[in-house]
Protein backbone atom coordinates (compact mmCIF):
# COMPACT_ATOMS: atom_id res chain seq x y z
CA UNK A 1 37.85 -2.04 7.55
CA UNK A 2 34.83 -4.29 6.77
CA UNK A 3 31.67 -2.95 7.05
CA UNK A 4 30.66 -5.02 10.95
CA UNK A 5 34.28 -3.90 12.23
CA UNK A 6 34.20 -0.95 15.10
CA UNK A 7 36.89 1.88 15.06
CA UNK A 8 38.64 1.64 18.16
CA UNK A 9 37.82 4.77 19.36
CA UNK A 10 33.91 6.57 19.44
CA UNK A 11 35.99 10.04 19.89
CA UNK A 12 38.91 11.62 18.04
CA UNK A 13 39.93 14.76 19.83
CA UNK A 14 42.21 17.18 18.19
CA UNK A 15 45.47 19.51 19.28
CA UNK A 16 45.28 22.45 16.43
CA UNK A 17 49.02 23.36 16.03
CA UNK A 18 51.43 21.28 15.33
CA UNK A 19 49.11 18.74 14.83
CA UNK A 20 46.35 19.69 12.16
CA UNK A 21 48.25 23.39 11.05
CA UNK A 22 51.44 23.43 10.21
CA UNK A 23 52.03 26.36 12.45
CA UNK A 24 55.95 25.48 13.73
CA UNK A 25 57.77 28.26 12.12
CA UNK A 26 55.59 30.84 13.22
CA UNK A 27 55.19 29.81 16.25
CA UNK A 28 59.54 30.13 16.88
CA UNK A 29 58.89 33.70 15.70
CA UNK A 30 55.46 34.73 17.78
CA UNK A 31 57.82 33.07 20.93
CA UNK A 32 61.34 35.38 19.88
CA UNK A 33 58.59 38.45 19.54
CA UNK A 34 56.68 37.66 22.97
CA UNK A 35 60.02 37.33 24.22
CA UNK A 36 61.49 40.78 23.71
CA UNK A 37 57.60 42.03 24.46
CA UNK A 38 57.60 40.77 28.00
CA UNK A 39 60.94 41.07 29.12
CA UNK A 40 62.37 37.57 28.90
CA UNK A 41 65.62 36.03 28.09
CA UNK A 42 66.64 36.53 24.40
CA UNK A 43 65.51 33.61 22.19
CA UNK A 44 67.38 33.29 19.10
CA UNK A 45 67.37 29.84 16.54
CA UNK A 46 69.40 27.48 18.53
CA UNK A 47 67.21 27.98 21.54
CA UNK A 48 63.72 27.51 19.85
CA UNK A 49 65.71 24.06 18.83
CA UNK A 50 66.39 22.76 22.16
CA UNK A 51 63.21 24.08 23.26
CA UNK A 52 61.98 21.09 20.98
CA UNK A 53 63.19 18.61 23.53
CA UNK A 54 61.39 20.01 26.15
CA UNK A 55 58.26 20.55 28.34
CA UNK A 56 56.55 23.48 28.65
CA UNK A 57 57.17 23.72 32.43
CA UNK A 58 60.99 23.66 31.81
CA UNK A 59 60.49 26.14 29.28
CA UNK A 60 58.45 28.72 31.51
CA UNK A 61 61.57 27.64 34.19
CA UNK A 62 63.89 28.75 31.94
CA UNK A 63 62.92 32.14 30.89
CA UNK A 64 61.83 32.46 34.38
CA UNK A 65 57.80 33.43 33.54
CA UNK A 66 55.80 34.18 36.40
CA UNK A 67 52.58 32.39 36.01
CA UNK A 68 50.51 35.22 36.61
CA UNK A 69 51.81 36.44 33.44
CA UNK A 70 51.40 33.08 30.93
CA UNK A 71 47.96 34.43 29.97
CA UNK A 72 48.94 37.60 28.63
CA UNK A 73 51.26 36.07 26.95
CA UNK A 74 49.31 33.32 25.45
CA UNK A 75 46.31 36.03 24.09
CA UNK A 76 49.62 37.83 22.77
CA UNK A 77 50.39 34.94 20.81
CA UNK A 78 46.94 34.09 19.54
CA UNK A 79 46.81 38.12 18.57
CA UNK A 80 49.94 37.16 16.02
CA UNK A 81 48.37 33.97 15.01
CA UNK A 82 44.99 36.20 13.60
CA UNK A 83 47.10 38.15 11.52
CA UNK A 84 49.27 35.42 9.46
CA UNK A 85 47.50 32.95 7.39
CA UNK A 86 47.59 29.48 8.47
CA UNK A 87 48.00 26.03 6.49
CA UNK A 88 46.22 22.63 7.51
CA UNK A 89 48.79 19.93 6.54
CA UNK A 90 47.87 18.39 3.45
CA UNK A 91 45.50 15.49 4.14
CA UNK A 92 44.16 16.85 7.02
CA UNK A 93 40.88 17.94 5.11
CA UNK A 94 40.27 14.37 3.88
CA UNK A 95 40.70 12.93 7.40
CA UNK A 96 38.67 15.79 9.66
CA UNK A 97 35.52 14.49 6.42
CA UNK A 98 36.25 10.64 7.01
CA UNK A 99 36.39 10.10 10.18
CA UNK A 100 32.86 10.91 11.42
CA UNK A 101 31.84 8.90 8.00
CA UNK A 102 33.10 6.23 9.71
CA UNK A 103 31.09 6.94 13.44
CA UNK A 104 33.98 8.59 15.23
CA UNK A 105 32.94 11.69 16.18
CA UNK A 106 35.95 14.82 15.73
CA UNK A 107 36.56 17.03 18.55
CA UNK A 108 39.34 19.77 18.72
CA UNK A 109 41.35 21.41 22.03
CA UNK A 110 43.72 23.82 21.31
CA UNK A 111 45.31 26.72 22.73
CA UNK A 112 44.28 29.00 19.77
CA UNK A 113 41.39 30.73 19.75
CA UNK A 114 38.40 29.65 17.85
CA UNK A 115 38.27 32.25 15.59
CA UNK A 116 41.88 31.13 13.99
CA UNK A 117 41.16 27.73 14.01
CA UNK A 118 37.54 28.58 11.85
CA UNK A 119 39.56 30.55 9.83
CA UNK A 120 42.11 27.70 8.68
CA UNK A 121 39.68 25.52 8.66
CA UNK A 122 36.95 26.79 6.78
CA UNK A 123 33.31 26.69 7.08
CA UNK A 124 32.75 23.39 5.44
CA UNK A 125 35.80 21.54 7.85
CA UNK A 126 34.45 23.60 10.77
CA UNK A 127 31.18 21.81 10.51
CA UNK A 128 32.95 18.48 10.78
CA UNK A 129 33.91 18.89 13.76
CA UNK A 130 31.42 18.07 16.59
CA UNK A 131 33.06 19.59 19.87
CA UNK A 132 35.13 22.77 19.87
CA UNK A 133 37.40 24.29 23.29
CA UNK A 134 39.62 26.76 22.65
CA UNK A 135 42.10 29.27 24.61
CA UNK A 136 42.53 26.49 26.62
CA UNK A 137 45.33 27.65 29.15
CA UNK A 138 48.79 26.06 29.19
CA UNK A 139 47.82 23.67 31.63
CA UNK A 140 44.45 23.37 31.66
CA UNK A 141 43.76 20.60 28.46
CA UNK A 142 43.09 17.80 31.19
CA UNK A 143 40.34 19.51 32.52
CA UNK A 144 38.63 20.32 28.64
CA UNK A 145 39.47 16.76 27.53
CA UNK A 146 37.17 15.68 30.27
CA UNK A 147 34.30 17.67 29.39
CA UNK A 148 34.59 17.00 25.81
CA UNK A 149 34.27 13.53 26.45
CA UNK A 150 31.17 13.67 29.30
CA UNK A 151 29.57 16.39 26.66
CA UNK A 152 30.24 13.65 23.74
CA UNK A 153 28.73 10.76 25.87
CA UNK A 154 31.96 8.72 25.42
CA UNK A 155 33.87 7.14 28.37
CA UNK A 156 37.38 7.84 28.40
CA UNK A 157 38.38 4.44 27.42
CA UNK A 158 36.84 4.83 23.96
CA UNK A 159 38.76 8.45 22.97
CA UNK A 160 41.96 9.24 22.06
CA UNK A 161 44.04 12.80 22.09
CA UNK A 162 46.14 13.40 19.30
CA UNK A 163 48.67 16.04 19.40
CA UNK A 164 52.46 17.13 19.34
CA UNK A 165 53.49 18.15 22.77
CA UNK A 166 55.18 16.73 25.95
CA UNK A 167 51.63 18.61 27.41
CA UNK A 168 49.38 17.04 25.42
CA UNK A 169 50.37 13.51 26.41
CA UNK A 170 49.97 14.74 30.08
CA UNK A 171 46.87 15.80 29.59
CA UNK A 172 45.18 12.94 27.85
CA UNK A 173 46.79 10.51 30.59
CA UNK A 174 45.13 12.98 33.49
CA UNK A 175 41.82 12.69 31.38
CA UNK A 176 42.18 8.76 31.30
CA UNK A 177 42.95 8.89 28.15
CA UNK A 178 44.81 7.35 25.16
CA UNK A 179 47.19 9.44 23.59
CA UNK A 180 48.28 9.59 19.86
CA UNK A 181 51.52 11.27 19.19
CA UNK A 182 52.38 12.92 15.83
CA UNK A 183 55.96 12.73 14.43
CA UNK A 184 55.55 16.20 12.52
CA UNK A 185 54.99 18.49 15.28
CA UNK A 186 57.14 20.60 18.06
CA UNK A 187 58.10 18.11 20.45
CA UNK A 188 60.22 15.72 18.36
CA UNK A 189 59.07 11.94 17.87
CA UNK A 190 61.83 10.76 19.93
CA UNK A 191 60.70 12.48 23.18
CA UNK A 192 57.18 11.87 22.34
CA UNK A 193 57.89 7.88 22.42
CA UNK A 194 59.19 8.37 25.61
CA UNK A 195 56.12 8.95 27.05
CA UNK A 196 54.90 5.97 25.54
CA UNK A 197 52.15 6.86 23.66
CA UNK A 198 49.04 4.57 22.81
CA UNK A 199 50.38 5.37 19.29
CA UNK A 200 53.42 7.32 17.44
CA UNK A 201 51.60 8.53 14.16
CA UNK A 202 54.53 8.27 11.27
CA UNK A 203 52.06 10.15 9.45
CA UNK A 204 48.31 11.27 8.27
CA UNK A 205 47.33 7.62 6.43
CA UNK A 206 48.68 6.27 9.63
CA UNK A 207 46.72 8.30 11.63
CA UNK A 208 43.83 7.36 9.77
CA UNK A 209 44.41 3.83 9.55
CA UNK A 210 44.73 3.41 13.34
CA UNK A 211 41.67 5.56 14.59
CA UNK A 212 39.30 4.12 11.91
CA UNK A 213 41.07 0.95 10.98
CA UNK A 214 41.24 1.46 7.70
CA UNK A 215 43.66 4.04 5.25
CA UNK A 216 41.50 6.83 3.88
CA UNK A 217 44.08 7.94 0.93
CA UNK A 218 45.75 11.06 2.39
CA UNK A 219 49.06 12.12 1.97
CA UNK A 220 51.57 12.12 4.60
CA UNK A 221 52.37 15.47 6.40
């Protein structure tokens, strides 16, 4: 990127699992142990698999959770979460530092709470980041995206959502949105395309490259 060129987006906002934390395997488990917890169909390997090519809708369909119960089982979840360490994929810390270097400010909305996210994170990432919303409810990311962005001062139109799920890409299209799909999270790429994305991320120098127009030397995830 030359030094008069603009990044095409003022605002990179971030999904946490999946997409910065390589959280997939524990997530399969913290879903077989919520499972026998509250009482729903038994989830074994080959399920968490085909779970992969789904939405979450489907997936609260199929084990037949009432809704009034998805946020017990979400602060369930995030309980497990606190007590196993988590990794950032590698390059992640090099991008969350670059990125606002280069006048695109970092948000992230996640699911997890904020205290696991510092915690991976660390307290020199954490400051990198300018917006945080966490616990966000299974369907409610629309509705944070939103007031990230009006909070940010950035019109929908110059931000982008970057995460791993079917969910995600609804959400950033409710928000007016772009969204940026990642290759190396839970819903699989081929899914994810079919949602036609703004952009399919084949990795973290990708990522980079198209949100500040230039490579910024990570590694791929």
């Amino acid at each position: 990127m030359n030094a008069t060129s603009r990044p095409p987006y003022d605002l990179a906002i971030f999904d946490f699992d999946g997409t910065l934390a390589d959280t997939l395997a524990q997530f399969g488990s913290f879903v077989i142990r919520a499972a026998e917890r509250f009482g729903m169909p038994p989830i074994d390997e080959a399920r968490l698999e085909r779970f992969r090519d789904a939405d979450a809708k489907a997936i609260v369909k199929e084990l037949r959770v009432p809704f009034w119960k998805l946020p017990r089982i979400a602060r369930y979840m995030r309980s497990l979460a606190a007590e196993e360490p988590i990794s950032l994929f590698e390059g992640v810390d090099t991008l969350l530092r670059a990125l606002p270097a280069r006048g695109v400010a970092v948000s992230i909305v996640t699911s997890n709470s904020e205290a696991n996210v510092r915690r991976a994170l660390g307290e020199d990432l954490f400051r990198t980041i300018d917006r945080f919303e966490c616990g966000v409810s299974l369907y409610g990311k629309a509705s944070r995206l939103r007031k990230v962005a009006r909070r940010s001062g950035v019109p929908p139109e110059r931000a982008i959502y970057v995460g791993d799920e079917l969910r995600d890409a609804a959400a950033a299209a409710s928000a007016r949105m772009d969204f940026g799909a990642v290759s190396w999270g839970y819903n699989r790429a081929e899914v994810l395309r079919a949602r036609s994305p703004r952009h399919l991320f084949a990795d973290l120098d990708d990522l980079a490259a198209k949100l500040s127009g230039a490579g910024l030397g990570t590694s791929a995830a």
